[in-house]
C-alpha atoms as a PDB file:
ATOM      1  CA  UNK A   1     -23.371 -23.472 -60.514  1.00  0.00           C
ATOM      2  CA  UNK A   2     -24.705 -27.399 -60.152  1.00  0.00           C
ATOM      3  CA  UNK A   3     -23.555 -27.475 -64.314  1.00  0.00           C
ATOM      4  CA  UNK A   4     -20.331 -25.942 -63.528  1.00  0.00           C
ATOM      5  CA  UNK A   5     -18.967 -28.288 -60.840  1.00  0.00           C
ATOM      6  CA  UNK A   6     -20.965 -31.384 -61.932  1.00  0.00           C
ATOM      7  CA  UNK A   7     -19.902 -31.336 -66.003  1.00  0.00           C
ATOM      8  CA  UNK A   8     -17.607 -28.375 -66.742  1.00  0.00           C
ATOM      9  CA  UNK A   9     -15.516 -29.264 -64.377  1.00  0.00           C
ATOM     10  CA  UNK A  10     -14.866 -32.886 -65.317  1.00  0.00           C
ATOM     11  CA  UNK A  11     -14.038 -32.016 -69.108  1.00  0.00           C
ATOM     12  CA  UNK A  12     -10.664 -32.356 -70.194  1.00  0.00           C
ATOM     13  CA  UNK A  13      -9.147 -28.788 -71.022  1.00  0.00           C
ATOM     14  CA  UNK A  14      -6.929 -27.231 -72.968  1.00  0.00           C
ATOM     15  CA  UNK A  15      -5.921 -24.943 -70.808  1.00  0.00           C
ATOM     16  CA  UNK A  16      -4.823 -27.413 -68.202  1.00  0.00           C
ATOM     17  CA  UNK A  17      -3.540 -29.681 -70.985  1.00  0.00           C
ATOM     18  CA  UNK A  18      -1.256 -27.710 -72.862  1.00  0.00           C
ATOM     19  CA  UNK A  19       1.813 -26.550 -69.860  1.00  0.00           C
ATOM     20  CA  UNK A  20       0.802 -29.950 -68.279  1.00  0.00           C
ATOM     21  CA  UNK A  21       1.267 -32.379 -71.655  1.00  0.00           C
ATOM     22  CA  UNK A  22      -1.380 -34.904 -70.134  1.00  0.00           C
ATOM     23  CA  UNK A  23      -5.240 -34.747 -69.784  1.00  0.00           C
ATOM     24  CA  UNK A  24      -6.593 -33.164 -66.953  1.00  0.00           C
ATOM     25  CA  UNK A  25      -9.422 -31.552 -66.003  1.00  0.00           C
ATOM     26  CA  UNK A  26      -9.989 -29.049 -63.510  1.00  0.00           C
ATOM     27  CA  UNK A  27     -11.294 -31.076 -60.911  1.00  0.00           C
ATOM     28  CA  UNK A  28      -8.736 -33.340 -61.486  1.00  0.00           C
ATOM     29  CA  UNK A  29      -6.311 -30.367 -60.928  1.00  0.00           C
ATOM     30  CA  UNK A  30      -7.980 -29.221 -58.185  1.00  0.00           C
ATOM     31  CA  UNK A  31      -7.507 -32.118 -56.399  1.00  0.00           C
ATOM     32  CA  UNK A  32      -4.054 -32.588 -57.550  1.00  0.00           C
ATOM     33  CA  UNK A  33      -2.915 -29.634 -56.223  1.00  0.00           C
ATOM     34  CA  UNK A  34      -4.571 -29.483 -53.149  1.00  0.00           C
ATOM     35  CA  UNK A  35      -2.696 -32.946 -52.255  1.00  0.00           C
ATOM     36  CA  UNK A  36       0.792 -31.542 -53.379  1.00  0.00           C
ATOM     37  CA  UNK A  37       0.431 -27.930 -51.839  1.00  0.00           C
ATOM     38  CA  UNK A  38       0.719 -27.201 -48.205  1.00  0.00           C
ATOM     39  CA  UNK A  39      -1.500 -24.365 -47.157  1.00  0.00           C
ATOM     40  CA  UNK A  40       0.614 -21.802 -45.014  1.00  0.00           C
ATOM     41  CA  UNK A  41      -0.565 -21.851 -41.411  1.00  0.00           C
ATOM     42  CA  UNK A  42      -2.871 -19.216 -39.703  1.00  0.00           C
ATOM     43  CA  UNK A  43      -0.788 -16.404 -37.645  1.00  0.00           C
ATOM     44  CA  UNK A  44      -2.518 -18.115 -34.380  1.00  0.00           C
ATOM     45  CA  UNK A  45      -0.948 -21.599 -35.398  1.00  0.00           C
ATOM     46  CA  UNK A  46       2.291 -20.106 -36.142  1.00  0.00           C
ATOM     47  CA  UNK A  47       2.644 -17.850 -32.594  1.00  0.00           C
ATOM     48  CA  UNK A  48       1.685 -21.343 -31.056  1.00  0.00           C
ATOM     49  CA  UNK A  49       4.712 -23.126 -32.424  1.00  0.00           C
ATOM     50  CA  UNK A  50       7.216 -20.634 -30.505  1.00  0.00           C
ATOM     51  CA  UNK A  51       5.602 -21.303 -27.661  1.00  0.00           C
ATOM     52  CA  UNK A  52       7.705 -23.916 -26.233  1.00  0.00           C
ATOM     53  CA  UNK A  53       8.190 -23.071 -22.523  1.00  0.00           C
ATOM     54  CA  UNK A  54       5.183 -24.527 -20.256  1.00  0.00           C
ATOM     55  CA  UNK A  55       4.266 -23.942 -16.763  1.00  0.00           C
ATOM     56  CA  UNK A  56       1.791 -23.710 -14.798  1.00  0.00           C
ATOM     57  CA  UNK A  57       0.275 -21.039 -12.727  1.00  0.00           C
ATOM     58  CA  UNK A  58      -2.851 -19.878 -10.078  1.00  0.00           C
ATOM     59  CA  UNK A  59      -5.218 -17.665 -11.186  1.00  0.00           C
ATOM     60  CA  UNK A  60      -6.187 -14.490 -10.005  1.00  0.00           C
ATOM     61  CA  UNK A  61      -8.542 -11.691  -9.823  1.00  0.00           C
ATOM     62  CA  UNK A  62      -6.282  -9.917 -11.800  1.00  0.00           C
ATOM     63  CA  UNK A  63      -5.387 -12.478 -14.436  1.00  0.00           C
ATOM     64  CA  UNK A  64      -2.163 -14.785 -14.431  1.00  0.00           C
ATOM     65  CA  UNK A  65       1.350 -13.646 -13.818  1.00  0.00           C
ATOM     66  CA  UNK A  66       4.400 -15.412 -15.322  1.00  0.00           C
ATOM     67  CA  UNK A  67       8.017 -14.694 -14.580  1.00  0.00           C
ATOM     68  CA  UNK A  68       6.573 -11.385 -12.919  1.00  0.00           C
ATOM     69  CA  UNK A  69       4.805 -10.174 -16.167  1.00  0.00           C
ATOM     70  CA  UNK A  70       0.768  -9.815 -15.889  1.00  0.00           C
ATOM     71  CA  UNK A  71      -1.654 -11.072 -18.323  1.00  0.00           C
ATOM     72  CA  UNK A  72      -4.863 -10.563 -18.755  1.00  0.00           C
ATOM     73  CA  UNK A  73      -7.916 -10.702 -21.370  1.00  0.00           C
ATOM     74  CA  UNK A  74     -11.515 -10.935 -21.679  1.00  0.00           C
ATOM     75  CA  UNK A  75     -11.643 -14.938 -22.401  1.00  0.00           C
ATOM     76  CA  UNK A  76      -9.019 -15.076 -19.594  1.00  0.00           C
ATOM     77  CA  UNK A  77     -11.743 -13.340 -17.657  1.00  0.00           C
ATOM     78  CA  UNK A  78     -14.344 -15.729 -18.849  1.00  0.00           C
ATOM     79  CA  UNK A  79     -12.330 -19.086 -17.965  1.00  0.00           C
ATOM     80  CA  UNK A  80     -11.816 -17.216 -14.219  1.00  0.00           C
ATOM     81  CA  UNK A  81     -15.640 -16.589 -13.887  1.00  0.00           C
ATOM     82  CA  UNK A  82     -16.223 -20.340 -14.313  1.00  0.00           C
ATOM     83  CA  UNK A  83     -13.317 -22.232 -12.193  1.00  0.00           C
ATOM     84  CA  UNK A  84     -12.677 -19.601 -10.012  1.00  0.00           C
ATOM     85  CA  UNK A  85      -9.409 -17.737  -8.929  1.00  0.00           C
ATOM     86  CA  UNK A  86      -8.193 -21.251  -6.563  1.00  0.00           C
ATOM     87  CA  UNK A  87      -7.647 -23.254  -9.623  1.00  0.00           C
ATOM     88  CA  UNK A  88      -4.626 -24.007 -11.694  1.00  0.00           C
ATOM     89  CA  UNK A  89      -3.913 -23.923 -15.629  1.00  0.00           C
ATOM     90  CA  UNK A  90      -1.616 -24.617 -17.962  1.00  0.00           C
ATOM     91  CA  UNK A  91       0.416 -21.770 -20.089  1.00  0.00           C
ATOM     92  CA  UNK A  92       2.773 -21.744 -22.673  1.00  0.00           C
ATOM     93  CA  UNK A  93       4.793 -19.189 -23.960  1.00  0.00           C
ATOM     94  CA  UNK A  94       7.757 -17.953 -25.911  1.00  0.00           C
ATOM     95  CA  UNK A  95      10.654 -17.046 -23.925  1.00  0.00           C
ATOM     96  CA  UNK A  96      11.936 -14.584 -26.599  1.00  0.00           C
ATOM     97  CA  UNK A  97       8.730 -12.907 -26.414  1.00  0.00           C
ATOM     98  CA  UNK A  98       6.698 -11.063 -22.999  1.00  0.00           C
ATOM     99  CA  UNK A  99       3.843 -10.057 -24.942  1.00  0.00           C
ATOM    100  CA  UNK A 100       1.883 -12.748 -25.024  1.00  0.00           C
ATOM    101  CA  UNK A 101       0.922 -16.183 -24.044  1.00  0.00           C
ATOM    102  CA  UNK A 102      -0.740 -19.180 -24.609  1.00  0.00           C
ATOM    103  CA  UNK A 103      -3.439 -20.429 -21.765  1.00  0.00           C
ATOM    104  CA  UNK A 104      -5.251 -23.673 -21.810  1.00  0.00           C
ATOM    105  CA  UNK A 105      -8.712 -24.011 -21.608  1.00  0.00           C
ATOM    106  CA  UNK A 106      -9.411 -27.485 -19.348  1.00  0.00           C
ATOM    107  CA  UNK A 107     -13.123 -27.403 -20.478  1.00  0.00           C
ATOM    108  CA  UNK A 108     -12.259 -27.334 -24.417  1.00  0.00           C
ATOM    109  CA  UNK A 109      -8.609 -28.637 -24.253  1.00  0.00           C
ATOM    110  CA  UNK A 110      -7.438 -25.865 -26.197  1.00  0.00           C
ATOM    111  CA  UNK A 111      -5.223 -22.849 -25.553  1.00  0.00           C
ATOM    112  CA  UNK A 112      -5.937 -19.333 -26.439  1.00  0.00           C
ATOM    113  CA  UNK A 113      -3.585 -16.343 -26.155  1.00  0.00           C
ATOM    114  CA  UNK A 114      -3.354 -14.076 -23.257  1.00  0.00           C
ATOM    115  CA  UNK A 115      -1.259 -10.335 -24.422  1.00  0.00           C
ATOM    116  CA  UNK A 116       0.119  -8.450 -21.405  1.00  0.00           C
ATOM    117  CA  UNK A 117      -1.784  -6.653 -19.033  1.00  0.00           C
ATOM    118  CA  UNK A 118      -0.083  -3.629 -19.702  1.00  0.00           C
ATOM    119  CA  UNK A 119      -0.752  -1.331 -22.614  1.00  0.00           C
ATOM    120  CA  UNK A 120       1.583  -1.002 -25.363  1.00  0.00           C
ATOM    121  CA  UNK A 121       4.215  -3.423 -23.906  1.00  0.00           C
ATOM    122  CA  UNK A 122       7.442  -3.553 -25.294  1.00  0.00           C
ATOM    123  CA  UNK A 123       8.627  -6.091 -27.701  1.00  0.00           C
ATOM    124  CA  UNK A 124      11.043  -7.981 -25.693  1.00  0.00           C
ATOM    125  CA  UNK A 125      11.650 -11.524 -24.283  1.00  0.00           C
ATOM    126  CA  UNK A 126      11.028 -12.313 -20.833  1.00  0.00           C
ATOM    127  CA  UNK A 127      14.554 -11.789 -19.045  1.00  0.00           C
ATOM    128  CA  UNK A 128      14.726  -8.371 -20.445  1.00  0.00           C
ATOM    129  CA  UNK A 129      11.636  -8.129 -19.626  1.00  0.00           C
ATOM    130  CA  UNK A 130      12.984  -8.611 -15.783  1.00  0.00           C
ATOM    131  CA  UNK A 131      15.907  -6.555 -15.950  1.00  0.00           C
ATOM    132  CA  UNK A 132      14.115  -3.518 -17.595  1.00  0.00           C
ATOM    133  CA  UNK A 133      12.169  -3.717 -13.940  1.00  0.00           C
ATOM    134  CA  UNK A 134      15.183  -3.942 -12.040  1.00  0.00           C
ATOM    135  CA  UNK A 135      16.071  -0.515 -11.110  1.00  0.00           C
ATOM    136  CA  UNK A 136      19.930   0.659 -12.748  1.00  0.00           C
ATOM    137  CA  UNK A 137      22.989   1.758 -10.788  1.00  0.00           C
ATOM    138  CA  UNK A 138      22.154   5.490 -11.859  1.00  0.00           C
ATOM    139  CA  UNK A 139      18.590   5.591 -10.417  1.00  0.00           C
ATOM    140  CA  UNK A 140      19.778   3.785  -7.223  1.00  0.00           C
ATOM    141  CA  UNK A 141      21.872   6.579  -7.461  1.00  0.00           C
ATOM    142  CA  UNK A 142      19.060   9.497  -7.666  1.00  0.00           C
ATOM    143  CA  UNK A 143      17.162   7.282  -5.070  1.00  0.00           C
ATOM    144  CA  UNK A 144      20.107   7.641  -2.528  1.00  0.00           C
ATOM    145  CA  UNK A 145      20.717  11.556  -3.866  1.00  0.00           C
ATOM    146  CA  UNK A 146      16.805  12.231  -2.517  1.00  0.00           C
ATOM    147  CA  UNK A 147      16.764  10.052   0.110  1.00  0.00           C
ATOM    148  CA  UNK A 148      19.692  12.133   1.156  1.00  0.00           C
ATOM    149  CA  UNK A 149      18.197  15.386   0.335  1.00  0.00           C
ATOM    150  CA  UNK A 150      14.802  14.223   1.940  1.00  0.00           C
ATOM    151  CA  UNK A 151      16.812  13.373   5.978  1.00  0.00           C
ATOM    152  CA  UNK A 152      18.480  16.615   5.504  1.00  0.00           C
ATOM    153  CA  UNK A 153      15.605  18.713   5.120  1.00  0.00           C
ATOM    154  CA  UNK A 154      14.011  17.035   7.637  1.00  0.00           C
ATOM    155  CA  UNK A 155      16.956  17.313  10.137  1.00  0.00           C
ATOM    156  CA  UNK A 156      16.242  21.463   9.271  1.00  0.00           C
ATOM    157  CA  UNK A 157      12.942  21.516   9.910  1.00  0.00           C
ATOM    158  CA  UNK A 158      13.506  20.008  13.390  1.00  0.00           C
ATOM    159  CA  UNK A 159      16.132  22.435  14.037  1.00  0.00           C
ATOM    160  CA  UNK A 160      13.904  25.277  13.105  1.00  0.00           C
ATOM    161  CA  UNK A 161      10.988  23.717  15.035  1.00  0.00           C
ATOM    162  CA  UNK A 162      13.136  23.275  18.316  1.00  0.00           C
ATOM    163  CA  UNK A 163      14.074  26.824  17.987  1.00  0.00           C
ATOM    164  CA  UNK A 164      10.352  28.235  18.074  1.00  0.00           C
ATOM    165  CA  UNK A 165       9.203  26.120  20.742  1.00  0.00           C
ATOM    166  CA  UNK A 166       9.330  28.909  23.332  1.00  0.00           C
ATOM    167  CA  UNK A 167       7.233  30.894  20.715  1.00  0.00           C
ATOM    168  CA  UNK A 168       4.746  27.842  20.950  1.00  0.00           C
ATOM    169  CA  UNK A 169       4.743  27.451  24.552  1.00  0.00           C
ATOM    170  CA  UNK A 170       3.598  30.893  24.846  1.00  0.00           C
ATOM    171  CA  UNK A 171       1.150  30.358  22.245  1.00  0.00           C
ATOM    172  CA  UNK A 172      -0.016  27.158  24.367  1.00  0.00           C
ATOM    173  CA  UNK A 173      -0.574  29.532  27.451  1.00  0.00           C
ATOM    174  CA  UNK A 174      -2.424  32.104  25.552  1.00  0.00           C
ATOM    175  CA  UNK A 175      -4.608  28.968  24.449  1.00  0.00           C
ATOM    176  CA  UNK A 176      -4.629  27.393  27.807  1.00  0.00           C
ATOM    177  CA  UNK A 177      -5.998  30.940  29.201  1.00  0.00           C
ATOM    178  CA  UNK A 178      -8.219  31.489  27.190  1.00  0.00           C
ATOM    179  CA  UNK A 179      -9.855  28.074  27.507  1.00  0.00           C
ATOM    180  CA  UNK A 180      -9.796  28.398  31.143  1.00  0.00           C
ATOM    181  CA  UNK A 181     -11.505  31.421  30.723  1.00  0.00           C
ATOM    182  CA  UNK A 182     -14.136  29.900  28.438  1.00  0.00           C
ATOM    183  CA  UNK A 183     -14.668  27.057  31.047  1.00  0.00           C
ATOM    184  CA  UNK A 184     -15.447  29.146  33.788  1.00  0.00           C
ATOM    185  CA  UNK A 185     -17.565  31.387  31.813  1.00  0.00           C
ATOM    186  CA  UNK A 186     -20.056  28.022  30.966  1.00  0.00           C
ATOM    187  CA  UNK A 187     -19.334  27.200  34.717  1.00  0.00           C
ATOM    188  CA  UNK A 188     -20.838  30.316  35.491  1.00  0.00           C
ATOM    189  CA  UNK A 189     -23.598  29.869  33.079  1.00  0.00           C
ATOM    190  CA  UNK A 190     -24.697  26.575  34.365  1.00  0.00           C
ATOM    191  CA  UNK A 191     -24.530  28.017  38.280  1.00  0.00           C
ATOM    192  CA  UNK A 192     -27.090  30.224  37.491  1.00  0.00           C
ATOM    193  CA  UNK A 193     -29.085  28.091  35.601  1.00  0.00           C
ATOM    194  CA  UNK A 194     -29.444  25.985  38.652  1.00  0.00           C
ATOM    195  CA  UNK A 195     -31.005  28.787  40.074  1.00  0.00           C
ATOM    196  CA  UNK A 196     -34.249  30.737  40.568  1.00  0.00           C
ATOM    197  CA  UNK A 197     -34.850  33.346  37.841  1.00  0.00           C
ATOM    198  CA  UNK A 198     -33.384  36.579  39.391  1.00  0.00           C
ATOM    199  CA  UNK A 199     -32.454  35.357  42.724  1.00  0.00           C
ATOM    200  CA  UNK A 200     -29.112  36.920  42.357  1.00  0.00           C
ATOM    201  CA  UNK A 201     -31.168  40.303  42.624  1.00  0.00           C
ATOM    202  CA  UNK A 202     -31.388  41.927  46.489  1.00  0.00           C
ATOM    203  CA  UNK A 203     -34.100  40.720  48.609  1.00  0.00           C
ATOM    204  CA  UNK A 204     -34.721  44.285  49.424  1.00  0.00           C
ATOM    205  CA  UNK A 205     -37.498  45.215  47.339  1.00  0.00           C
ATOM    206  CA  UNK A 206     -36.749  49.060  48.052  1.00  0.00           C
ATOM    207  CA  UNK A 207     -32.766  48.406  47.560  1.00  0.00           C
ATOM    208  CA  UNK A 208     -34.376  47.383  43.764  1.00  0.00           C
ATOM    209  CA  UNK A 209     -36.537  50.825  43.136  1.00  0.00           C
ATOM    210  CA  UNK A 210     -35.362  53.678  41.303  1.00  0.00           C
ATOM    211  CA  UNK A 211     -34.533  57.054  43.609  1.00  0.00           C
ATOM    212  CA  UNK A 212     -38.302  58.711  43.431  1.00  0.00           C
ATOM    213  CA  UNK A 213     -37.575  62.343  42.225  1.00  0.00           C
ATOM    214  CA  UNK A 214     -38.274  65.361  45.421  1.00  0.00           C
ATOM    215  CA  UNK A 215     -40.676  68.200  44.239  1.00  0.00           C
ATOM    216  CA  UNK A 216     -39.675  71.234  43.008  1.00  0.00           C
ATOM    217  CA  UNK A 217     -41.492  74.470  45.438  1.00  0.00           C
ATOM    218  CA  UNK A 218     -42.356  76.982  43.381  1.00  0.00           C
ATOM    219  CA  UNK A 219     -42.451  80.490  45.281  1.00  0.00           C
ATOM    220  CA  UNK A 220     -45.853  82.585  45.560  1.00  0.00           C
ATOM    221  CA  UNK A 221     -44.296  85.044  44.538  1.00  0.00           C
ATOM    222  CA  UNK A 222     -42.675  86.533  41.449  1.00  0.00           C
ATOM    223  CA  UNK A 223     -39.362  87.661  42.565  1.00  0.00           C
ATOM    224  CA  UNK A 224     -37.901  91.484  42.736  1.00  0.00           C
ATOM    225  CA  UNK A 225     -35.399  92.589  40.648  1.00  0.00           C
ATOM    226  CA  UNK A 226     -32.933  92.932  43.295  1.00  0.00           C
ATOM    227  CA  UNK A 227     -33.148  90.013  44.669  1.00  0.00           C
ATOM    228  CA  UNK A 228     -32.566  88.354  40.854  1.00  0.00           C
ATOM    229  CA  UNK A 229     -29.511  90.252  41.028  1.00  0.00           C
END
């Protein structure tokens, strides 16, 4: 490789000589050419000429917003991390085209691009961009239509609910009644547990005793037929 750049190289050619009519050799035509040719830019370079509109905006947790479109990326995320969401930075970008921009970096001095927060956003520039958000004459139609729709349903359920509200009172009372019986059944409960273990039971201690069975007499003797019948 050393012999091919270092002697090869600098040896006139016929290759080179012959379309050329002069003597040239390949290093000579390399440099020849690389002085006349213009390389084509890089895709980066070339988005960054169309970005022409500059502004500047806040950051936020959520990235940077510019005429009401949201950016965000993971360098993006990287600059927030290190000046924090208070600070300020400039953008550029190209008014014919929301899906991405160009945000400057004031550590480096250079910008990097930003695409759009949302996924798969649509080719378009910024002001249709804006209108596409604003809502159209027919959905702020539908949006009346079930707005409508919604208060009228709503107006029938109130007049069905007014009309079962006798139903519902009595279903309160039966509630109510039945709660007032629960309460005095725990009132009751905590009465006697104020009290002595079976002191609700009669003093009496006969009035408390079973009824003591009498004895049966038996006769002494067995009795006669006639008086059986």
């Amino acid at each position: 490789m050393k012999w091919i750049y270092d002697v090869y190289a600098l040896k006139i050619r016929r290759i080179l000589h012959s379309p050329l009519r002069q003597a040239e050799s390949p290093s000579d035509s390399w440099r020849r050419l690389e002085a006349e040719m213009l390389l084509p830019p890089a895709p980066a370079d070339i988005r960054s000429i169309f970005m022409v509109e500059k502004t500047v905006r806040r950051l936020h947790r959520y990235g940077v917003e510019v005429c009401g479109v949201h950016f965000h990326s993971d360098q993006l995320r990287d600059l927030i991390s290190r000046i924090g969401t208070t600070a300020s930075v400039e953008v550029r970008y190209d008014p014919a085209d929301a899906r991405e921009i160009a945000v400057l970096d004031p550590d480096t001095g250079k910008h990097f691009s930003v695409a759009a927060k949302a996924e798969g956003f649509l080719a378009v520039s910024f002001e249709e961009a804006k209108n596409l958000r604003r809502a159209s004459d027919e959905a702020k139609a539908k949006d009346r239509k079930a707005r409508s729709l919604a208060a009228q349903m709503a107006a029938e359920a109130q007049i069905l609910a007014e009309s079962r509200k006798p139903a519902k009172r009595a279903s309160s009372l039966k509630r109510a009644r039945s709660e007032e019986r629960e309460r005095q059944r725990r009132r009751e409960i905590l009465d006697r547990t104020n009290q002595t273990p079976r002191s609700h039971i009669s003093d009496v201690q006969t009035a408390n005793q079973p009824t003591r069975k009498l004895a049966v007499r038996r006769g002494t003797r067995l009795p006669e037929l006639e008086q059986m019948e």
